[in-house]
Protein backbone atom coordinates (compact mmCIF):
# COMPACT_ATOMS: atom_id res chain seq x y z
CA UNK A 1 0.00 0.00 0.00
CA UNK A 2 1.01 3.35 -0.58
CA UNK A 3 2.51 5.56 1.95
CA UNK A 4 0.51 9.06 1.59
CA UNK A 5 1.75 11.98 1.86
CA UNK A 6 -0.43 14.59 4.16
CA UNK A 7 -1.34 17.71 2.01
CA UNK A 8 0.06 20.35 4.49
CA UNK A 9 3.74 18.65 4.17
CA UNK A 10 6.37 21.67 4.67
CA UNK A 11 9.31 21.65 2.94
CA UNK A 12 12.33 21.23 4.53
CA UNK A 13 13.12 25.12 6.17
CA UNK A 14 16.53 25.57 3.28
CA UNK A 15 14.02 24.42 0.72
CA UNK A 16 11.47 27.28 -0.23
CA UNK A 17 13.31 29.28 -2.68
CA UNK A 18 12.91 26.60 -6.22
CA UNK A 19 9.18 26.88 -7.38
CA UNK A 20 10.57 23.26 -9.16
CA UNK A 21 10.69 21.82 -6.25
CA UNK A 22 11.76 20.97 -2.59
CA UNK A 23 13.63 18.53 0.10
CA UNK A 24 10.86 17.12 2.82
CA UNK A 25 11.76 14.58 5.36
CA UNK A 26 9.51 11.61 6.46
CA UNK A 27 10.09 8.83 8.18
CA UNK A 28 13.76 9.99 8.80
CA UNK A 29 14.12 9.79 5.03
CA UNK A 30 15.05 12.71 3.21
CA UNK A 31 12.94 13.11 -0.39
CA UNK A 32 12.33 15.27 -3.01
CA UNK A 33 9.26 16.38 -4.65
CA UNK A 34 9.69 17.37 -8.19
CA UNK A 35 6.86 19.65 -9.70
CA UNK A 36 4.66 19.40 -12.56
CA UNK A 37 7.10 23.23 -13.39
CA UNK A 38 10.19 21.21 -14.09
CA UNK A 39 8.52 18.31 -15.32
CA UNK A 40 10.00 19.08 -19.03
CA UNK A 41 13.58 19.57 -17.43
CA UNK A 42 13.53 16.93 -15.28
CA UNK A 43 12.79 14.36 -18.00
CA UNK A 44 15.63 16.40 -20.26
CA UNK A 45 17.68 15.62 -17.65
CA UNK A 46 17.09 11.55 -18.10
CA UNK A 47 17.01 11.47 -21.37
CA UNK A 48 19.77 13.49 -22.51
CA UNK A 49 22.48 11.35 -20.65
CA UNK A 50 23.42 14.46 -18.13
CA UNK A 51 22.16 12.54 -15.40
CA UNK A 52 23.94 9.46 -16.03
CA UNK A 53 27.47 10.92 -16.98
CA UNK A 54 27.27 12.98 -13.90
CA UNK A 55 26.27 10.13 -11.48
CA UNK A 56 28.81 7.46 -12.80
CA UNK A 57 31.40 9.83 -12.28
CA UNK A 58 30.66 10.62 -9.17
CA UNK A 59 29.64 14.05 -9.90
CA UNK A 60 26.04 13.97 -8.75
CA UNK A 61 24.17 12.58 -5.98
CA UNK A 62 22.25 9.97 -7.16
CA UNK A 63 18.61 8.87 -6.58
CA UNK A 64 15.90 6.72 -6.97
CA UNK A 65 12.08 7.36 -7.79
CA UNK A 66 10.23 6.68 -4.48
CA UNK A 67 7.04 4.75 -6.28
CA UNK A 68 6.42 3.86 -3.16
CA UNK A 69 5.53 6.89 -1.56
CA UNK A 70 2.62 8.62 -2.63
CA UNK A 71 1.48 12.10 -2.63
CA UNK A 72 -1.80 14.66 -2.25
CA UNK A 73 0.20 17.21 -3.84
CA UNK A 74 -1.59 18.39 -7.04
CA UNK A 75 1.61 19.95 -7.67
CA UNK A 76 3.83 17.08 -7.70
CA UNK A 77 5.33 15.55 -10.99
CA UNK A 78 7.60 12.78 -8.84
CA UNK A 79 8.87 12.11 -5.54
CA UNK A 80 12.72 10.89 -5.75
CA UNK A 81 15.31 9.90 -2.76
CA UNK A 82 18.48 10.85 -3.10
CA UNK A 83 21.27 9.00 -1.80
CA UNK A 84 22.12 9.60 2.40
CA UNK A 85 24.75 12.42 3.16
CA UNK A 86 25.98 12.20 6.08
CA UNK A 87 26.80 15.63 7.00
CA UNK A 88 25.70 18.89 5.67
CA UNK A 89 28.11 21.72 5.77
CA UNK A 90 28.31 25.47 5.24
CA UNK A 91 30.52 27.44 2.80
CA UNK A 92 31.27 29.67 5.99
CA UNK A 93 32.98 26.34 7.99
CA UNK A 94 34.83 25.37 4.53
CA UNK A 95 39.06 26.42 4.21
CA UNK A 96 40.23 27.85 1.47
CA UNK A 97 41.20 24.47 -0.83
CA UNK A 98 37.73 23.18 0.11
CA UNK A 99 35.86 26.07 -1.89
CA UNK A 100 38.47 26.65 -4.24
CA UNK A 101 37.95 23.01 -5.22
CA UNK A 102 34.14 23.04 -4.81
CA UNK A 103 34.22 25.95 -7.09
CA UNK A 104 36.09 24.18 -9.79
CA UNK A 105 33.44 21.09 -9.26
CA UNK A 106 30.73 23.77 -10.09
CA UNK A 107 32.59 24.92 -12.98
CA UNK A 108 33.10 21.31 -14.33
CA UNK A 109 29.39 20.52 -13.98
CA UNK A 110 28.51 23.71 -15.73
CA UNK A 111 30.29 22.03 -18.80
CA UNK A 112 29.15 19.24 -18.61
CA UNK A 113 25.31 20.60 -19.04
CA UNK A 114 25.84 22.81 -21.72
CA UNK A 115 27.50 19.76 -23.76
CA UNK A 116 24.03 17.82 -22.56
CA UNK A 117 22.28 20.98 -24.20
CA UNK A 118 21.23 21.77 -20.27
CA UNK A 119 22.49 24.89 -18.15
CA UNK A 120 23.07 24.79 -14.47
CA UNK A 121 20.88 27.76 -13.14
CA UNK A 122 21.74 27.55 -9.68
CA UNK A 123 25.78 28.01 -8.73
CA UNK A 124 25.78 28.24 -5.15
CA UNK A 125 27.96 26.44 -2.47
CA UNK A 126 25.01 25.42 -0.68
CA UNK A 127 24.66 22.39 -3.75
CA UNK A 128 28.39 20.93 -3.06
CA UNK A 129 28.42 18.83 -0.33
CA UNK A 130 31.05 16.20 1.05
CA UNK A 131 30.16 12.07 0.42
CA UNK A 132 32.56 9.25 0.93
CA UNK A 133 35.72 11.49 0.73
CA UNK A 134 34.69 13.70 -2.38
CA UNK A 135 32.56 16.83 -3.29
CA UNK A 136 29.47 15.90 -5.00
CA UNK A 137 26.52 18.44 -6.11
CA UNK A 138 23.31 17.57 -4.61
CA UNK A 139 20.93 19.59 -6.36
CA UNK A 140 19.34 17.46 -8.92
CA UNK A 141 16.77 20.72 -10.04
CA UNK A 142 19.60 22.94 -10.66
CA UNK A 143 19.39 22.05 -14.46
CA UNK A 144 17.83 23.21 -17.03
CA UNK A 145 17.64 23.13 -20.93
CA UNK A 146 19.70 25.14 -22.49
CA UNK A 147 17.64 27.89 -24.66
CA UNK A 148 20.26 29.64 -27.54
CA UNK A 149 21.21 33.27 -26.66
CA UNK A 150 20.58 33.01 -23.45
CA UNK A 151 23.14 34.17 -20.76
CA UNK A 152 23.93 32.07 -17.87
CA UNK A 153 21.47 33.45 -14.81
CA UNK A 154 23.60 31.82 -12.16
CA UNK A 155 26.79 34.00 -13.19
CA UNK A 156 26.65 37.05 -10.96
CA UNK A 157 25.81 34.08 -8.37
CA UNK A 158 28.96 32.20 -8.94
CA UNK A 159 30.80 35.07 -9.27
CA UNK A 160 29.82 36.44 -5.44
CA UNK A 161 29.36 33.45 -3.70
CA UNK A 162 32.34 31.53 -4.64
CA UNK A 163 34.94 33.60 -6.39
CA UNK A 164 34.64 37.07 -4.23
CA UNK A 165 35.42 35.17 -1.10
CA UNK A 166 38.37 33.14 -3.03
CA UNK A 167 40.30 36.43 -4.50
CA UNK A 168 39.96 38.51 -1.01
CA UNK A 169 41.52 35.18 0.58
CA UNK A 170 43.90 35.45 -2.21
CA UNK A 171 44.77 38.96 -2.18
CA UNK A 172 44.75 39.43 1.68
CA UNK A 173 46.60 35.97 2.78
CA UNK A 174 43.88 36.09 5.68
CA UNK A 175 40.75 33.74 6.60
CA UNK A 176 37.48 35.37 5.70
CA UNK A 177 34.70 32.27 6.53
CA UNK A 178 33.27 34.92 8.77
CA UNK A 179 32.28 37.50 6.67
CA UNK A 180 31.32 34.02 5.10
CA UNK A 181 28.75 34.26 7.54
CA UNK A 182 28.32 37.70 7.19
CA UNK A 183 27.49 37.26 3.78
CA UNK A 184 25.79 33.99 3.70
CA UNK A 185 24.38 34.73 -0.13
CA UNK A 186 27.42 35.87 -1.28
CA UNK A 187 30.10 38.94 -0.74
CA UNK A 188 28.31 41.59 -3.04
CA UNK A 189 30.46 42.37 -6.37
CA UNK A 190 30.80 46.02 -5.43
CA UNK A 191 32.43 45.30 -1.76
CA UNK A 192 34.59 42.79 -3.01
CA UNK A 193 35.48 45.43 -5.86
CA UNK A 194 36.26 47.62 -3.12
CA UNK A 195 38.19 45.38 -0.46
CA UNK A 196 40.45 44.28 -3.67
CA UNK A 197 44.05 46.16 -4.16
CA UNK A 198 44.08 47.83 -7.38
CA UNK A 199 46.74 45.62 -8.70
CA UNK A 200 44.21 43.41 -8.77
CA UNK A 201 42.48 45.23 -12.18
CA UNK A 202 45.78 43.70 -13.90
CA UNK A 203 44.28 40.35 -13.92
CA UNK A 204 42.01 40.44 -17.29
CA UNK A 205 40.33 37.78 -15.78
CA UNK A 206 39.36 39.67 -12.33
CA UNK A 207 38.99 42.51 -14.22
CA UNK A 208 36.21 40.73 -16.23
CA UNK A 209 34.58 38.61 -13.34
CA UNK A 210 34.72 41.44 -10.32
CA UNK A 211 35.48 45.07 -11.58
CA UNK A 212 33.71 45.03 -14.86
CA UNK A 213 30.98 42.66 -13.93
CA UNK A 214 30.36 45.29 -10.32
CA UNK A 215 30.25 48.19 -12.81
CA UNK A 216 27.88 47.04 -15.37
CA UNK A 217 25.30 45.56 -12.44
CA UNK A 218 25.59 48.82 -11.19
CA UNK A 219 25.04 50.69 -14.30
CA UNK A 220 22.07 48.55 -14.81
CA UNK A 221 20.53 48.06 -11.53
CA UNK A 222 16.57 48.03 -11.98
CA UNK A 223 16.87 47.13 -15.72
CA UNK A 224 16.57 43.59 -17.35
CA UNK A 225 19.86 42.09 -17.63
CA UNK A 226 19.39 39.01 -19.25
CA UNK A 227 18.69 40.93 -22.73
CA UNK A 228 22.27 39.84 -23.85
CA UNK A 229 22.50 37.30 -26.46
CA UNK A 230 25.22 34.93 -25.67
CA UNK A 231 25.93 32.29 -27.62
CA UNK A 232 27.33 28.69 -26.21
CA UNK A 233 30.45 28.98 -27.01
CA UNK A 234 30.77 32.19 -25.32
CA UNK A 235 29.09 30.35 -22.10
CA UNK A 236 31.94 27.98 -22.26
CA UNK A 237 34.88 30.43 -22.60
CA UNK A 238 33.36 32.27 -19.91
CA UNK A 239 33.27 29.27 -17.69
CA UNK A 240 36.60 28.31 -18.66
CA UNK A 241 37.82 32.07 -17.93
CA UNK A 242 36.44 31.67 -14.28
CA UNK A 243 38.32 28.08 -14.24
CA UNK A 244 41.59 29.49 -15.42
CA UNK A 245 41.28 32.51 -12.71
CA UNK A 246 40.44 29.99 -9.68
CA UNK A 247 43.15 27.85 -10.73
CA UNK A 248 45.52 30.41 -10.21
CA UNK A 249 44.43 31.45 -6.72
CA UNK A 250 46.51 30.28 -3.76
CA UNK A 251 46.22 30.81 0.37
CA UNK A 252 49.39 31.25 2.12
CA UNK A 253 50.19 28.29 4.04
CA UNK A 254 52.15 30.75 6.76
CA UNK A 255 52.91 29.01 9.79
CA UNK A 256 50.63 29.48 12.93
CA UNK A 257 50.83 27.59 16.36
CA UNK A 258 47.92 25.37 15.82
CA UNK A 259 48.99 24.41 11.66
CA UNK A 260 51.91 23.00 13.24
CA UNK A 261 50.93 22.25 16.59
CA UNK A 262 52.19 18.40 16.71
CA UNK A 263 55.72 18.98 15.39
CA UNK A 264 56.63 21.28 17.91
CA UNK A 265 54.28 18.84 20.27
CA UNK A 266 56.60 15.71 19.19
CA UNK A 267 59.69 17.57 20.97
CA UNK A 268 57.88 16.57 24.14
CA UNK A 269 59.38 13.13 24.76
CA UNK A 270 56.76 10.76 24.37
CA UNK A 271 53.82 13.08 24.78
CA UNK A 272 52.33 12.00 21.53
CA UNK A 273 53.00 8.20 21.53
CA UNK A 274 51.33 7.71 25.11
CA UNK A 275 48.27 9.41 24.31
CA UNK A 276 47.87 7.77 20.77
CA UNK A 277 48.56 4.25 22.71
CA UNK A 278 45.72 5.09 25.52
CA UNK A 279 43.15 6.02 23.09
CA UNK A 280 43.98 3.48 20.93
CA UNK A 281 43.42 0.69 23.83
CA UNK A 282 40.62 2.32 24.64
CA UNK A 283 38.79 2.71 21.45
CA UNK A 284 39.45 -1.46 21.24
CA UNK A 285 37.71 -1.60 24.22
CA UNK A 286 34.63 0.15 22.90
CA UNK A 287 31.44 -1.28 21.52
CA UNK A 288 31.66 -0.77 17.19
CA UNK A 289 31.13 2.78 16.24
CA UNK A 290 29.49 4.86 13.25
CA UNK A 291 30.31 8.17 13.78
CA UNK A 292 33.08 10.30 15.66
CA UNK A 293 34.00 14.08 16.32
CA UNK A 294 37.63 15.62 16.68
CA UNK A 295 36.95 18.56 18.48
CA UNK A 296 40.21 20.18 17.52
CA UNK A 297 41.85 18.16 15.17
CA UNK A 298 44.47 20.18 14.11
CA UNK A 299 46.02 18.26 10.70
CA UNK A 300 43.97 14.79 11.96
CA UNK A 301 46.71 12.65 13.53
CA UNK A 302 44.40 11.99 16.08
CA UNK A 303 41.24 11.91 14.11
CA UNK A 304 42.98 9.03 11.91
CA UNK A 305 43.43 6.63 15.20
CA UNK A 306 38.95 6.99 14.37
CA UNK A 307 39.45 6.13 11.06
CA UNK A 308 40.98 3.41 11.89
CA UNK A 309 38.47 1.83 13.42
CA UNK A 310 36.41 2.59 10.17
CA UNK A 311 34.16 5.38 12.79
CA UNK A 312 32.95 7.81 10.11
CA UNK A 313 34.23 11.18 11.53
CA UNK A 314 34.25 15.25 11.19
CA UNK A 315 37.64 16.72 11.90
CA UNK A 316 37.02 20.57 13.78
CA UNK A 317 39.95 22.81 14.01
CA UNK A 318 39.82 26.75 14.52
CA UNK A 319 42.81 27.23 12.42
CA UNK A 320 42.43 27.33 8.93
CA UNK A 321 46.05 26.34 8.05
CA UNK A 322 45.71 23.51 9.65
CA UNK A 323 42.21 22.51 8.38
CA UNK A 324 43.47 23.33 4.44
CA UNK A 325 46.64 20.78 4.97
CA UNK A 326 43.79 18.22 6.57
CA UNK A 327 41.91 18.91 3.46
CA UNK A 328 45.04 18.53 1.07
CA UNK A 329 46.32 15.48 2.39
CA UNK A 330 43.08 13.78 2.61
CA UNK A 331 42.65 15.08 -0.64
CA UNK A 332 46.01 12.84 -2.41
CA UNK A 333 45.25 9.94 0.17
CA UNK A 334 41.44 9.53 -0.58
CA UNK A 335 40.24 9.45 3.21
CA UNK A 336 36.89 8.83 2.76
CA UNK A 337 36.03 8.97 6.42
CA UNK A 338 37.52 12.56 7.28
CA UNK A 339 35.37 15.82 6.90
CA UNK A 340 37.47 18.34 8.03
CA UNK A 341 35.73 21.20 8.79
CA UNK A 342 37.04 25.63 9.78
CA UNK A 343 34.44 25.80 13.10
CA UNK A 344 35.01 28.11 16.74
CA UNK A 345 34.26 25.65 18.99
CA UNK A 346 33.71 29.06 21.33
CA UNK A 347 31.05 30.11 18.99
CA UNK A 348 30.11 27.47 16.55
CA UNK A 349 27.88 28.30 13.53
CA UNK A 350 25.25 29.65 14.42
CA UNK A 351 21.47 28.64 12.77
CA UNK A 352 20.78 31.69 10.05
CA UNK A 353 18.89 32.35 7.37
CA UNK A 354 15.06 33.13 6.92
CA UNK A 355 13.52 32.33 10.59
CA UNK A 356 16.91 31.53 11.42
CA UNK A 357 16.07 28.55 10.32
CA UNK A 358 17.09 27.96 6.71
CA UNK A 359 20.29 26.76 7.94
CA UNK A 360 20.99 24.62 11.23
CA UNK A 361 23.33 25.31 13.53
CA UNK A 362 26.43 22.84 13.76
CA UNK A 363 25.67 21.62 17.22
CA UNK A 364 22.51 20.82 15.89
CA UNK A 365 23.63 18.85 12.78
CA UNK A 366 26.41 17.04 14.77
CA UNK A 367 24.22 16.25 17.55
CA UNK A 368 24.30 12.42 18.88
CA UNK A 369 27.70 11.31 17.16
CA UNK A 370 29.22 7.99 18.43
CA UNK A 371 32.52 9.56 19.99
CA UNK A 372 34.04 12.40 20.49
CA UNK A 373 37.98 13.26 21.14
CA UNK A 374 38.19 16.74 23.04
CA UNK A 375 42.02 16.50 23.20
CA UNK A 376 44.12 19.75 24.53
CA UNK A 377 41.33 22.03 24.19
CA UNK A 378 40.15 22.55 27.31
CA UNK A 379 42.26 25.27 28.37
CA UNK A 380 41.81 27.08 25.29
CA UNK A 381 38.41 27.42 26.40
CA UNK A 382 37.89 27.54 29.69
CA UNK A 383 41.35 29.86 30.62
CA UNK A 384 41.31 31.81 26.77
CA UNK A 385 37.82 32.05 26.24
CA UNK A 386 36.15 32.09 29.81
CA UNK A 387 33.92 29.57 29.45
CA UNK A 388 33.30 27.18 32.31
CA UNK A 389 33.28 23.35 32.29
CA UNK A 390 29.68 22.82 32.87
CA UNK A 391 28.60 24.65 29.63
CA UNK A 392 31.58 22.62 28.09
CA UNK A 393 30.30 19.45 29.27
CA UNK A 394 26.67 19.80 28.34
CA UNK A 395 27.63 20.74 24.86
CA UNK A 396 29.81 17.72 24.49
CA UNK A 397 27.18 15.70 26.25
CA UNK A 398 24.59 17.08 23.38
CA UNK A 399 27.20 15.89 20.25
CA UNK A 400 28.76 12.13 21.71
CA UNK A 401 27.80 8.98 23.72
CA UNK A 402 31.74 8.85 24.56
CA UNK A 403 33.84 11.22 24.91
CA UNK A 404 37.84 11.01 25.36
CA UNK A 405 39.10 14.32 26.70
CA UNK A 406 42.19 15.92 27.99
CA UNK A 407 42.91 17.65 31.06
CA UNK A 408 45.78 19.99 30.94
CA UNK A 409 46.20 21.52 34.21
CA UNK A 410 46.85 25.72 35.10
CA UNK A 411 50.46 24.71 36.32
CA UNK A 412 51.39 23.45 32.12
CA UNK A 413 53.26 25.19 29.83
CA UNK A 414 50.47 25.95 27.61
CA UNK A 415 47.97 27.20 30.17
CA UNK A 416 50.62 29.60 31.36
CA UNK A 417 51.07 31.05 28.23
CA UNK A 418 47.52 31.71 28.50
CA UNK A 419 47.50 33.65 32.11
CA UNK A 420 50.43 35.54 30.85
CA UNK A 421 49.05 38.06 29.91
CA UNK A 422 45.43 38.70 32.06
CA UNK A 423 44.58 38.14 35.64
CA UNK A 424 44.45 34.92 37.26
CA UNK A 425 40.73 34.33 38.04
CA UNK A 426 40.41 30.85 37.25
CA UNK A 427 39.97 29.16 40.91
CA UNK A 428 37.46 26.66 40.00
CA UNK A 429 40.21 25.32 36.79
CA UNK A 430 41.33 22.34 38.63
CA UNK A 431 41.20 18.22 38.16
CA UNK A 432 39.00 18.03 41.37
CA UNK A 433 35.91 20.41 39.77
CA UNK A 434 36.65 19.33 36.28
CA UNK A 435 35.66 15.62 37.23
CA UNK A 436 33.06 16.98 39.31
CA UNK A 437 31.08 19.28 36.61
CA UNK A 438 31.24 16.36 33.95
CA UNK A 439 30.30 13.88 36.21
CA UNK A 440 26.85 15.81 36.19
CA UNK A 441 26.45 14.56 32.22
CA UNK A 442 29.25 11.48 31.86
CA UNK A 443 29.97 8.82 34.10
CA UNK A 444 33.89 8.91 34.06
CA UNK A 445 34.80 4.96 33.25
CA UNK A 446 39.10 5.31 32.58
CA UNK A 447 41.51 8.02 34.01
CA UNK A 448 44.75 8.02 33.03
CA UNK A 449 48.08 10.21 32.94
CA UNK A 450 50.13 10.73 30.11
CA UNK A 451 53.21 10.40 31.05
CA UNK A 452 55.28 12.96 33.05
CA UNK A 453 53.89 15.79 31.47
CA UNK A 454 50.98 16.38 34.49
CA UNK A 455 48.01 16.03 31.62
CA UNK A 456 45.13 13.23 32.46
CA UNK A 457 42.96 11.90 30.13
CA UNK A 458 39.45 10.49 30.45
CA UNK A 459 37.11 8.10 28.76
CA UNK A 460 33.13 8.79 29.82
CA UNK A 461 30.62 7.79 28.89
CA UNK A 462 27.02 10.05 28.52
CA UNK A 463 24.50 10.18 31.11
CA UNK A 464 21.59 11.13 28.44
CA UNK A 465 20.81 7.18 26.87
């Protein structure tokens, strides 16, 4: 028998904006209606091969059509579900390789339409996504057919959302995933025109994309821009302009204390091979595992003892050197169990968008993982950021069933360098109330120290289930 779907179904909240179409969940399935609107494109898509070549390379997310789910919608033309992804992530928590890469992917599939006579009409980040170790696009309604002389609507899109960002990262050697945030839609063409050095106009390629492109939307703000005829071969050296420009882009790996936090860490006799043992032992000791967090990564060497154990897992770092060499050498090695990931852990994304619900926040997409490895962090936060252990502890609580996490006590080298500079009012940062305020969300089942170095790490276990 049919499963029916109720007429008053609500799309998901990031799925309002594509009259073709939108993302429901049921049944903790995620599906996708497909209107009677892109009925003609949809069925272009099929039969023109697009689909196909893009799925059996990997390109797009696949899907089947859900015949066995029915619906009241007199809207609907199908109901499809795609294949699981395991994580949604923002542009804003992405490094700079990620989107420069996910750009390229956009680029790539943008070919790839217009030689299926179909045009991709929707170039946002928010349709790359990260599956089994590689970007893939998951918006199957993003193409269209192609109509002759038509100009490519998601240019200006492309253009603000992915290559603005990339050229101020560029030009400025500095992280910029906040104004990310800032900008969720994009950084507008005339601010990034503005926040660019004027060597920049020697590029003819920026030129084109930023300063020319910002002057003639301004000069024709109000008016119908898509009056241009453009023909397809135009559309593809255009595209292939924006590939040759991305291409070129680099982020300067400088060095920072976190992007090479365990080679200077590896000068500490034995630090690193004591911990790696315990948690190692410990994971063995574990019932099988899914899913796993690295709270602060750093380049993965601990997030790999996870993978190891084939634990599916999302690798957080605050630095963003660190997080693009995570992404690079994942990248040549084809991990396809690290999702490395640019997030605050003082001030993880946030939910935003219309409602502020469009997009959810990280703690709540990460919520309920399998383990969690909090691992010389907890200074950072409680003595650099101010933040005391029980709001530590019932955020951790909220995102693993186990957690393994590091005590590094006021008297270490690292917290001192923290106090050096502001006053000492940290009397409740010791061993005694850090057991104490976790114990009100864990049950604390190991304890161990590492070493001679005065740290002691914990496995416990979540109070919650």
């Amino acid at each position: 028998m049919n499963e029916r779907i109720a007429e008053n179904i609500k799309p998901h909240p990031s799925s309002f904006r594509d009259p073709s179409g939108f993302i429901f969940e049921q049944n903790g399935s995620v599906y996708r209606q497909i209107n009677l609107l892109y009925k003609e494109h949809y069925d272009q898509l099929l039969s023109s091969g697009l689909y196909e070549y893009l799925v059996t390379r990997k390109l797009l997310i696949s899907h089947n059509e859900a015949k066995d789910v029915g619906t009241a919608d007199a809207r609907a033309y199908k109901i499809i579900k795609p294949e699981k992804i395991d994580l949604i992530s923002y542009p804003c928590e992405w490094s700079f390789d990620i989107l420069k890469d996910a750009a390229l992917f956009t680029l790539k599939i943008a070919i790839a339409a217009l030689d299926h006579d179909m045009i991709l009409k929707d170039a946002t980040p928010y349709n790359i996504q990260w599956h089994k170790g590689k970007l893939i696009f998951i918006d199957t309604l993003s193409f269209e057919k192609y109509e002759e002389g038509k100009p490519w609507i998601a240019y200006r899109q492309f253009c603000e959302s992915f290559l603005s960002p990339l050229l101020l990262m560029h030009y400025k050697k500095a992280d910029l995933h906040e104004m990310q945030l800032a900008y969720p839609e994009g950084i507008p063409l005339d601010i990034t025109q503005r926040l660019l050095p004027w060597r920049s106009k020697f590029s003819i390629h920026t030129w084109l994309h930023i300063h020319m492109h910002a002057k003639f939307g301004k000069r024709n703000a109000g008016k119908n821009e898509q009056h241009a005829v453009v023909s397809k071969k135009k559309l593809t050296d255009l595209i292939m302009s924006l590939q040759t420009l991305i291409r070129s882009l680099r982020f300067e790996n400088i060095r920072t204390t976190w992007g090479n936090y365990y080679e200077e860490a590896a000068k500490r006799e034995t630090y690193l091979e004591t911990k790696k043992e315990i948690i190692k032992n410990w994971l063995n000791e574990l019932p099988p595992l899914n899913t796993g967090i690295d709270f602060g990564s750093n380049n993965g060497e601990f997030t790999k003892l996870l993978t190891e154990k084939n634990i599916q897992s999302v690798a957080m770092d605050i630095d963003p050197v660190a997080i693009n060499k995570l992404y690079l050498g994942n990248k040549e090695s084809i991990n396809e169990l690290i999702q490395p990931l640019l997030v605050d852990l003082s001030k993880p994304t946030p939910s935003y968008g219309l409602n502020n619900t469009e997009r959810q926040s990280l703690l709540e997409r990460i919520h309920d993982r399998g383990i969690g490895l909090h691992l010389a962090l907890i200074h950072h936060l409680c003595l650099g950021k101010n933040i005391p252990f029980t709001a530590i502890s019932s955020m951790l609580n909220d995102c693993c069933k186990y957690l393994v996490i590091e005590f590094v006590p006021k008297s270490d080298y690292r917290s001192q360098i923290l106090l050096s500079n502001k006053k000492d009012i940290y009397d409740w940062y010791t061993e005694e109330i850090f057991e104490k305020e976790f114990s009100g969300y864990f049950n604390i089942r190991k304890k161990m120290s590492i070493g001679e170095t005065g740290r002691i790490i914990f496995l416990m276990e979540s109070k919650r289930n």
